[in-house]
N, C-alpha and C. Protein backbone atom coordinates (compact mmCIF):
# COMPACT_ATOMS: atom_id res chain seq x y z
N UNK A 1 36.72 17.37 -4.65
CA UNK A 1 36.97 18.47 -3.76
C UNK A 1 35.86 19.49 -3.93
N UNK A 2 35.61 19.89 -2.73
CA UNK A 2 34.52 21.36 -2.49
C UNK A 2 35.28 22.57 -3.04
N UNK A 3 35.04 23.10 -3.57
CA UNK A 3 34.95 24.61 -3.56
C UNK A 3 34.03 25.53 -3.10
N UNK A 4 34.40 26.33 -1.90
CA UNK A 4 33.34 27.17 -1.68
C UNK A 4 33.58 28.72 -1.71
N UNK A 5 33.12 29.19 -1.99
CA UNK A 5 33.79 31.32 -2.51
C UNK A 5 32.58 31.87 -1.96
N UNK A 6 33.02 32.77 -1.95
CA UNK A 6 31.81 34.15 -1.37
C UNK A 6 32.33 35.28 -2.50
N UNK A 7 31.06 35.26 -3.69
CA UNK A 7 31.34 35.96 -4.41
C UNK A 7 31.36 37.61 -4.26
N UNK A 8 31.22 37.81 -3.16
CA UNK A 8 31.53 39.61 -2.57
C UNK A 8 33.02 39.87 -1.84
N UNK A 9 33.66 38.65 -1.67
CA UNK A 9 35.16 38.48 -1.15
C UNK A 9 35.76 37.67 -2.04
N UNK A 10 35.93 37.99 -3.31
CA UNK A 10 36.74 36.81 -4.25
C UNK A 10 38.13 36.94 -4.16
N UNK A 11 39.54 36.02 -3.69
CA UNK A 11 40.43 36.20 -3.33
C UNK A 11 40.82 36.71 -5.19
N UNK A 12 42.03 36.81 -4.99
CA UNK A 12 42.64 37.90 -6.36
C UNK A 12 43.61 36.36 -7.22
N UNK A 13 43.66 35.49 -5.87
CA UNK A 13 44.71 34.25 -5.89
C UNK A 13 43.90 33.02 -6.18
N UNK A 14 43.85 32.53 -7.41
CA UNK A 14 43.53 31.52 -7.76
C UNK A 14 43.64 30.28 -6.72
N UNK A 15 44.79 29.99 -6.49
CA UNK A 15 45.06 29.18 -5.07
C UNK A 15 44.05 29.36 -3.96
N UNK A 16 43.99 30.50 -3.68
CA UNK A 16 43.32 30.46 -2.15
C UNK A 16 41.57 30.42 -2.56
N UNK A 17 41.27 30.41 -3.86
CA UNK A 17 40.07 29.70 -4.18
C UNK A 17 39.82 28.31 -3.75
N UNK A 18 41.09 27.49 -4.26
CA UNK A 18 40.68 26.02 -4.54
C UNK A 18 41.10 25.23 -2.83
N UNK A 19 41.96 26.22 -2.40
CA UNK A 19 42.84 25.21 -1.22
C UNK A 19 42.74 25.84 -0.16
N UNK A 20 41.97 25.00 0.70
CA UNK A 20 41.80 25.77 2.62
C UNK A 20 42.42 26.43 3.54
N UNK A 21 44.19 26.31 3.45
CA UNK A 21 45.26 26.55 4.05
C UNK A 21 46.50 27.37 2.98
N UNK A 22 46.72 28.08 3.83
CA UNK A 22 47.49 29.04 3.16
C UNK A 22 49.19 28.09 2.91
N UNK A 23 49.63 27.14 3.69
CA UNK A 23 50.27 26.18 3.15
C UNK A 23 49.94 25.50 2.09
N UNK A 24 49.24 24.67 1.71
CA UNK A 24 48.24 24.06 0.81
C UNK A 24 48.43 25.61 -0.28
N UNK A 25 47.58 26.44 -0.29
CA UNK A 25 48.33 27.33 -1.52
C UNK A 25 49.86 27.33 -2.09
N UNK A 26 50.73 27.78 -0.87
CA UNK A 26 52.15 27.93 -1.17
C UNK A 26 52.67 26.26 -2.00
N UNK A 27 52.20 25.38 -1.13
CA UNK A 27 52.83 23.85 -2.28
C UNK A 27 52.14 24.08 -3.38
N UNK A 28 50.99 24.17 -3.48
CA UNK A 28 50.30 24.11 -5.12
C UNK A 28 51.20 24.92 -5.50
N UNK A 29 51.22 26.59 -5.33
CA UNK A 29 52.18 27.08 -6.29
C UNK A 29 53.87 26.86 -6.34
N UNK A 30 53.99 26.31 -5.51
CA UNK A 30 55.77 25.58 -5.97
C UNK A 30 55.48 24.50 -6.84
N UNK A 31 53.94 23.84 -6.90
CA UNK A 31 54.35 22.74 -8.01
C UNK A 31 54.05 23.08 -9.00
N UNK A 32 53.53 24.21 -9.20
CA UNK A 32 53.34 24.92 -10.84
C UNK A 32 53.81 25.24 -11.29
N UNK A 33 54.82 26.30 -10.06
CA UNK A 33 56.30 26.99 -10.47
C UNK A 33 56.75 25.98 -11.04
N UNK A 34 57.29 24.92 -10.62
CA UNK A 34 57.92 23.92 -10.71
C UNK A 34 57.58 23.34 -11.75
N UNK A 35 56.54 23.41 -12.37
CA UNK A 35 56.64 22.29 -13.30
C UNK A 35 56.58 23.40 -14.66
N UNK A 36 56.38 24.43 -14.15
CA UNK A 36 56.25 25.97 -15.60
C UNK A 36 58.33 26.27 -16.29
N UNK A 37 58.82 25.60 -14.65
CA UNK A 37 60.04 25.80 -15.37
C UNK A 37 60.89 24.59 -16.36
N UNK A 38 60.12 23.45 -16.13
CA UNK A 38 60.60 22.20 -17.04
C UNK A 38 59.50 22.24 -17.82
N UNK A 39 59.03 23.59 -18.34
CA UNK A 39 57.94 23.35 -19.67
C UNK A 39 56.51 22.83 -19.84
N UNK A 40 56.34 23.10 -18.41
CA UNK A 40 54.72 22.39 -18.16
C UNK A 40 54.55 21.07 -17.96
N UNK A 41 55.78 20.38 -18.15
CA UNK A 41 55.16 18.83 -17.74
C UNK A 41 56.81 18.37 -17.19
N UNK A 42 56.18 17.70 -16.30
CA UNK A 42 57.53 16.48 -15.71
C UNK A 42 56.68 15.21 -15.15
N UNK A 43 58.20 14.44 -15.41
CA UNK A 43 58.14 12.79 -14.87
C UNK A 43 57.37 12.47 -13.79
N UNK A 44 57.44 11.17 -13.83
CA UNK A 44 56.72 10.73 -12.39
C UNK A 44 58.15 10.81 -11.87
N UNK A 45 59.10 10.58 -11.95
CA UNK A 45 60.07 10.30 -10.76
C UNK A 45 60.55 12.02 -10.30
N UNK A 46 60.42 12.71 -11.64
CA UNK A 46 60.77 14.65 -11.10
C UNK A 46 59.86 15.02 -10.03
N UNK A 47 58.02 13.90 -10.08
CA UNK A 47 57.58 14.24 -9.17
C UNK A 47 57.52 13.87 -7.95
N UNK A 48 57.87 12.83 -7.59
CA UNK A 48 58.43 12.17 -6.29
C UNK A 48 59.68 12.87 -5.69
N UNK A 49 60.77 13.17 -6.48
CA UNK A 49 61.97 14.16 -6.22
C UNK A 49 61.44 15.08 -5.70
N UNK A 50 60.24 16.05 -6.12
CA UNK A 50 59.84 17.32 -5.57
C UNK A 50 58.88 17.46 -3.92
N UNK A 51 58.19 16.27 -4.47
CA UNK A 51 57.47 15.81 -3.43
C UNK A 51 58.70 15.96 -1.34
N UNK A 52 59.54 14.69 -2.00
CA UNK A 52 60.73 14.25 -1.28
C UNK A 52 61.54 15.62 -0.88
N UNK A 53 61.38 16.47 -1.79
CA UNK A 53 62.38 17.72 -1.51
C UNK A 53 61.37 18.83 -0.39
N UNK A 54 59.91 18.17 -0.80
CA UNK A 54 59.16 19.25 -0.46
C UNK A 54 58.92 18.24 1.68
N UNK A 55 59.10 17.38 1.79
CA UNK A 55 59.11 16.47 2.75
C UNK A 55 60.04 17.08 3.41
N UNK A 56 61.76 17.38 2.73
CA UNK A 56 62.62 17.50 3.70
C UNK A 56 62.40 19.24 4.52
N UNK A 57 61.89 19.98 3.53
CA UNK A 57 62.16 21.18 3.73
C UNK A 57 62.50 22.08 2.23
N UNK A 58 61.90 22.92 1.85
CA UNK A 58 62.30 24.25 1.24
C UNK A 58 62.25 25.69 1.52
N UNK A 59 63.05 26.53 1.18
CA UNK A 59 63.34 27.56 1.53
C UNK A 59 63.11 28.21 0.26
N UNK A 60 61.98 29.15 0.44
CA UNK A 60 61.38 29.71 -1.12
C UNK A 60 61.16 31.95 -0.51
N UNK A 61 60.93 32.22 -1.22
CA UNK A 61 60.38 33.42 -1.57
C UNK A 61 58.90 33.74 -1.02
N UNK A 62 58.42 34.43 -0.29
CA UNK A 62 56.82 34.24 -0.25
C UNK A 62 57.04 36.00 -0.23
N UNK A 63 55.46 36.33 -0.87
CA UNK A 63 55.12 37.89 -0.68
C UNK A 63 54.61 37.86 0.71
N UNK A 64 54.44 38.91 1.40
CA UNK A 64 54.07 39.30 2.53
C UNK A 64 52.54 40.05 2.88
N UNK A 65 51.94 39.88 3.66
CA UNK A 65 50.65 40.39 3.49
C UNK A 65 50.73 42.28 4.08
N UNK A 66 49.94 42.88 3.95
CA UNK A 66 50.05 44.56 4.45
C UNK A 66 50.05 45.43 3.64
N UNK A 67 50.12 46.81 4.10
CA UNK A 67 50.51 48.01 3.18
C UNK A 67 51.55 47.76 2.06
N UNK A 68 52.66 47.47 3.12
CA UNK A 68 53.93 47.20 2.07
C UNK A 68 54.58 45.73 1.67
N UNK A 69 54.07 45.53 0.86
CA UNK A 69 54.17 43.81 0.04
C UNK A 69 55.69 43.74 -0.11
N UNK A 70 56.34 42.63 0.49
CA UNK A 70 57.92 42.85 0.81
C UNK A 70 57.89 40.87 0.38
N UNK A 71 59.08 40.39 -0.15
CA UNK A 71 59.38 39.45 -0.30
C UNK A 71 60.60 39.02 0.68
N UNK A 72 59.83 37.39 0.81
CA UNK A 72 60.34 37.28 2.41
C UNK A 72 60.87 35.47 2.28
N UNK A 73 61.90 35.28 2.81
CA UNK A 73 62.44 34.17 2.60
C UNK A 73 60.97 33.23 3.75
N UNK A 74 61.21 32.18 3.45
CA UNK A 74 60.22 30.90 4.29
C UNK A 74 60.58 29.86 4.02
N UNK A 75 61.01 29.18 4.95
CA UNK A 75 60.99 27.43 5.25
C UNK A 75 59.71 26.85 4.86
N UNK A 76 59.14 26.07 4.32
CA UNK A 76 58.13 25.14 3.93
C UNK A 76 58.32 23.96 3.80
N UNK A 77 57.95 23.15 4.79
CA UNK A 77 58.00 21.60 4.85
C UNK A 77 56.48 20.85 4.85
N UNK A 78 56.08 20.26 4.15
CA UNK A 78 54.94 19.34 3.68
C UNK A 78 55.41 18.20 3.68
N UNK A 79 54.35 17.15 4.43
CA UNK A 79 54.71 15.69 4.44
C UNK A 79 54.20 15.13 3.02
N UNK A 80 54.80 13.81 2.65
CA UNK A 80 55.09 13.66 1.45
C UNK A 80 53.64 13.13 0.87
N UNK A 81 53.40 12.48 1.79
CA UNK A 81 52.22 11.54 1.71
C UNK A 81 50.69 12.34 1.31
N UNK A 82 50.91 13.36 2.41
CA UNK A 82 49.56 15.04 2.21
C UNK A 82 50.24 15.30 0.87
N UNK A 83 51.01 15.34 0.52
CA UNK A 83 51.16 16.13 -0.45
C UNK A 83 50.61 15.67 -1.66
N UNK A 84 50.86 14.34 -1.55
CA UNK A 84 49.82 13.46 -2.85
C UNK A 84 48.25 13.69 -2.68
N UNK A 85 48.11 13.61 -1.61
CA UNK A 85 46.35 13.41 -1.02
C UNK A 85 45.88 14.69 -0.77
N UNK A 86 46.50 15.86 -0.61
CA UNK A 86 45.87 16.77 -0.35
C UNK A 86 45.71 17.98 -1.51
N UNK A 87 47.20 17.50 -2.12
CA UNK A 87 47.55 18.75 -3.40
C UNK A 87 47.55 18.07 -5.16
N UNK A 88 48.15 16.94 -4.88
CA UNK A 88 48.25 16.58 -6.09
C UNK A 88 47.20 15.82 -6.81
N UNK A 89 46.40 15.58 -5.73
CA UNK A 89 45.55 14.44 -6.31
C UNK A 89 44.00 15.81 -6.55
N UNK A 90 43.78 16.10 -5.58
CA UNK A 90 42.51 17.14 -6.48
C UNK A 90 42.94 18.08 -7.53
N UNK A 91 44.49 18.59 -7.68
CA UNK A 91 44.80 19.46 -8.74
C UNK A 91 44.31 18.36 -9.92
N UNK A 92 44.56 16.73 -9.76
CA UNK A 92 44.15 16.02 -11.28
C UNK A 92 42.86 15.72 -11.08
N UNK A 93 42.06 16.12 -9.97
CA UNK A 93 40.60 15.79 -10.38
C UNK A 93 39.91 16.63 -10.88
N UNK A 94 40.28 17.71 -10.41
CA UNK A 94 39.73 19.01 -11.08
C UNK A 94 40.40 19.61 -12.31
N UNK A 95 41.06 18.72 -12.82
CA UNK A 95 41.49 19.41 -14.03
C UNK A 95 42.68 20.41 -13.93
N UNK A 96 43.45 20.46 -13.33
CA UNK A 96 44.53 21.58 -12.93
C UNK A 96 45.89 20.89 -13.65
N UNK A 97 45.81 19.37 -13.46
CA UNK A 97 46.95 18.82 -14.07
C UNK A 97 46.55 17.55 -14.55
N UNK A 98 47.02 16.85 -15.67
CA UNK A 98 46.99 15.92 -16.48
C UNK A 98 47.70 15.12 -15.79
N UNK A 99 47.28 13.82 -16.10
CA UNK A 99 48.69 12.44 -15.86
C UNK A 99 48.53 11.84 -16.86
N UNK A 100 49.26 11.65 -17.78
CA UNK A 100 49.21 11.00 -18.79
C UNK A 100 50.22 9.39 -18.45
N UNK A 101 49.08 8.23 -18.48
CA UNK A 101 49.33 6.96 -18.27
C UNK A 101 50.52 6.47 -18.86
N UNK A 102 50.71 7.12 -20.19
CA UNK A 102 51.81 6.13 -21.41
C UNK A 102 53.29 6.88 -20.84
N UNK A 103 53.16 8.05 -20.83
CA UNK A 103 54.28 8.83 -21.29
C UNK A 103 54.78 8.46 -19.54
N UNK A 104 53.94 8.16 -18.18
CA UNK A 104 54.19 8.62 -16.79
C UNK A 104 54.44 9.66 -16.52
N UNK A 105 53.76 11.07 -17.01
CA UNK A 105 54.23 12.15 -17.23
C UNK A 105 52.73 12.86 -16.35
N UNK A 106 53.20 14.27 -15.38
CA UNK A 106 52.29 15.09 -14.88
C UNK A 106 52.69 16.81 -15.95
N UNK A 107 51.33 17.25 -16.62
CA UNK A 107 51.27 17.68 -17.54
C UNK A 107 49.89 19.29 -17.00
N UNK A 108 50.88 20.38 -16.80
CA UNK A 108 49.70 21.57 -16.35
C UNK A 108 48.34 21.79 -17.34
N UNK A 109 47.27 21.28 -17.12
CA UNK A 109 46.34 21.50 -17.94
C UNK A 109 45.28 22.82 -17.96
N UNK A 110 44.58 22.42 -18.79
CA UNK A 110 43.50 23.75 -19.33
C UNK A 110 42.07 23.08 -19.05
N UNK A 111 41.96 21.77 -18.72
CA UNK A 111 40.02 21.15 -18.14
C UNK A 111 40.04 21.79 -17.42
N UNK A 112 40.05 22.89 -16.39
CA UNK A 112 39.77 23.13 -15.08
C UNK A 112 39.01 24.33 -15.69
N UNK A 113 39.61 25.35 -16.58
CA UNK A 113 38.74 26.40 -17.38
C UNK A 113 37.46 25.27 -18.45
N UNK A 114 37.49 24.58 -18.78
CA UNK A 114 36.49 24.33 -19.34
C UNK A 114 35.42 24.11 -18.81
N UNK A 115 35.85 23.32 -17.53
CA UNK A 115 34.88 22.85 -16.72
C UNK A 115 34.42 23.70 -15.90
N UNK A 116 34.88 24.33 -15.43
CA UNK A 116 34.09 25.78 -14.93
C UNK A 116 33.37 26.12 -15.64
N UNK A 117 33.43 26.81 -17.27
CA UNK A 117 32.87 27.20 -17.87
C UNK A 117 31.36 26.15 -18.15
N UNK A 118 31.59 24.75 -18.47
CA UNK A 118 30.66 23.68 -18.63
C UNK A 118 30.00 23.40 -17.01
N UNK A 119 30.06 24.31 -16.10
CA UNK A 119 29.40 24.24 -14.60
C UNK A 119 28.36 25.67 -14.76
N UNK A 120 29.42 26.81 -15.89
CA UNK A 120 28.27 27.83 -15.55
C UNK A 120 27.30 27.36 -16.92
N UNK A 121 27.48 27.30 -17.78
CA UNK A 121 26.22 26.44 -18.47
C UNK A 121 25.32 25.83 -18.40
N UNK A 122 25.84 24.83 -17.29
CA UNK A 122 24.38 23.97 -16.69
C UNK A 122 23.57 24.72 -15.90
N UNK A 123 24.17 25.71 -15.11
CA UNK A 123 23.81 26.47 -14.08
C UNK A 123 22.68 27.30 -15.16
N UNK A 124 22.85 27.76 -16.15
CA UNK A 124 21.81 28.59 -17.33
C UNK A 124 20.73 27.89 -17.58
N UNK A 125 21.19 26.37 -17.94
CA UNK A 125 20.33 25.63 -18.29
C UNK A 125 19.33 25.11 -17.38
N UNK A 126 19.40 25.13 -15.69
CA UNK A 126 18.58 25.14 -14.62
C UNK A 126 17.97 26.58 -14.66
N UNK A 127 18.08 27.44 -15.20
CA UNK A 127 17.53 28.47 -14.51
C UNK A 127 16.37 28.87 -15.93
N UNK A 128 17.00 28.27 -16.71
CA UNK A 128 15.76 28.41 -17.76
C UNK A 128 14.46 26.93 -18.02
N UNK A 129 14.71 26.39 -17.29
CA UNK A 129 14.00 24.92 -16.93
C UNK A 129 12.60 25.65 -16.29
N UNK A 130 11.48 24.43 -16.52
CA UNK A 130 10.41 25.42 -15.72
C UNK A 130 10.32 24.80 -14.73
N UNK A 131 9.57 25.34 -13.99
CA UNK A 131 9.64 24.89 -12.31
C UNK A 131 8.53 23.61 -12.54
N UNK A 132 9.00 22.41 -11.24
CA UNK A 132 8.21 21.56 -11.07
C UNK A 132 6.81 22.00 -10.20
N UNK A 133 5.29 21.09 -10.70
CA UNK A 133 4.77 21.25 -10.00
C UNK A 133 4.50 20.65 -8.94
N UNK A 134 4.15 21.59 -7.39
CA UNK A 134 4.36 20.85 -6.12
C UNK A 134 2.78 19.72 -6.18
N UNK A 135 2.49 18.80 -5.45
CA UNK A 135 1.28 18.36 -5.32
C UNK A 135 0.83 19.02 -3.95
């Protein structure tokens, strides 16, 4: 997945960094919510359940944009299938969440800070490189 930011407009929301659609934010953060309240990690089948729940329809909490930030009920329905391909699968490429093979377990991880950090490093290490010469 691309990431692209405009570092003079940096959103405040981690989400609306990584994900194009302001839907696409709201599922990522129900599956974090979601998985922060069973302790950071759940099953493969808790995640198909959520997925499936998130297919039929949920009715969640969202803040509101404006002067006055008001919490506001919302319907949110995501097809099940996007939801693997669009949310779940770059949150584990980029390091946002673990799958651990043995256990079948999806697990909130910490690579996504490293690897940022190991992106601005290289980025140092190009800028102290000497320039090639042109012919």
């Amino acid at each position: 997945m691309v990431m692209l930011f405009n570092q003079f407009n940096l959103p405040e929301d981690v989400y609306e960094i990584i994900f194009a659609t302001t839907q696409q934010v709201e599922v990522a953060r129900l599956l974090i919510d979601e998985m922060k309240v069973k302790g950071g990690e759940i099953g493969k089948t808790e995640m198909s359940l959520f997925a499936t729940a998130l297919h039929d329809g949920i009715t969640t909490e969202t803040m509101t944009n404006g002067p006055f930030r008001q919490k506001k009920k919302v319907s949110i329905s995501y097809n099940k299938r996007q939801f693997y391909d669009r949310i779940l699968t770059p949150m584990k490429t980029m390091g946002l969440i673990d799958y651990d093979l043995y256990k079948k377990t999806y697990k909130i991880s910490e690579k996504f800070n490293k690897n940022m950090m190991r992106i601005g490093l290289m980025w140092l290490q190009e800028l102290r490189k000497s320039p090639l010469e042109l012919r």
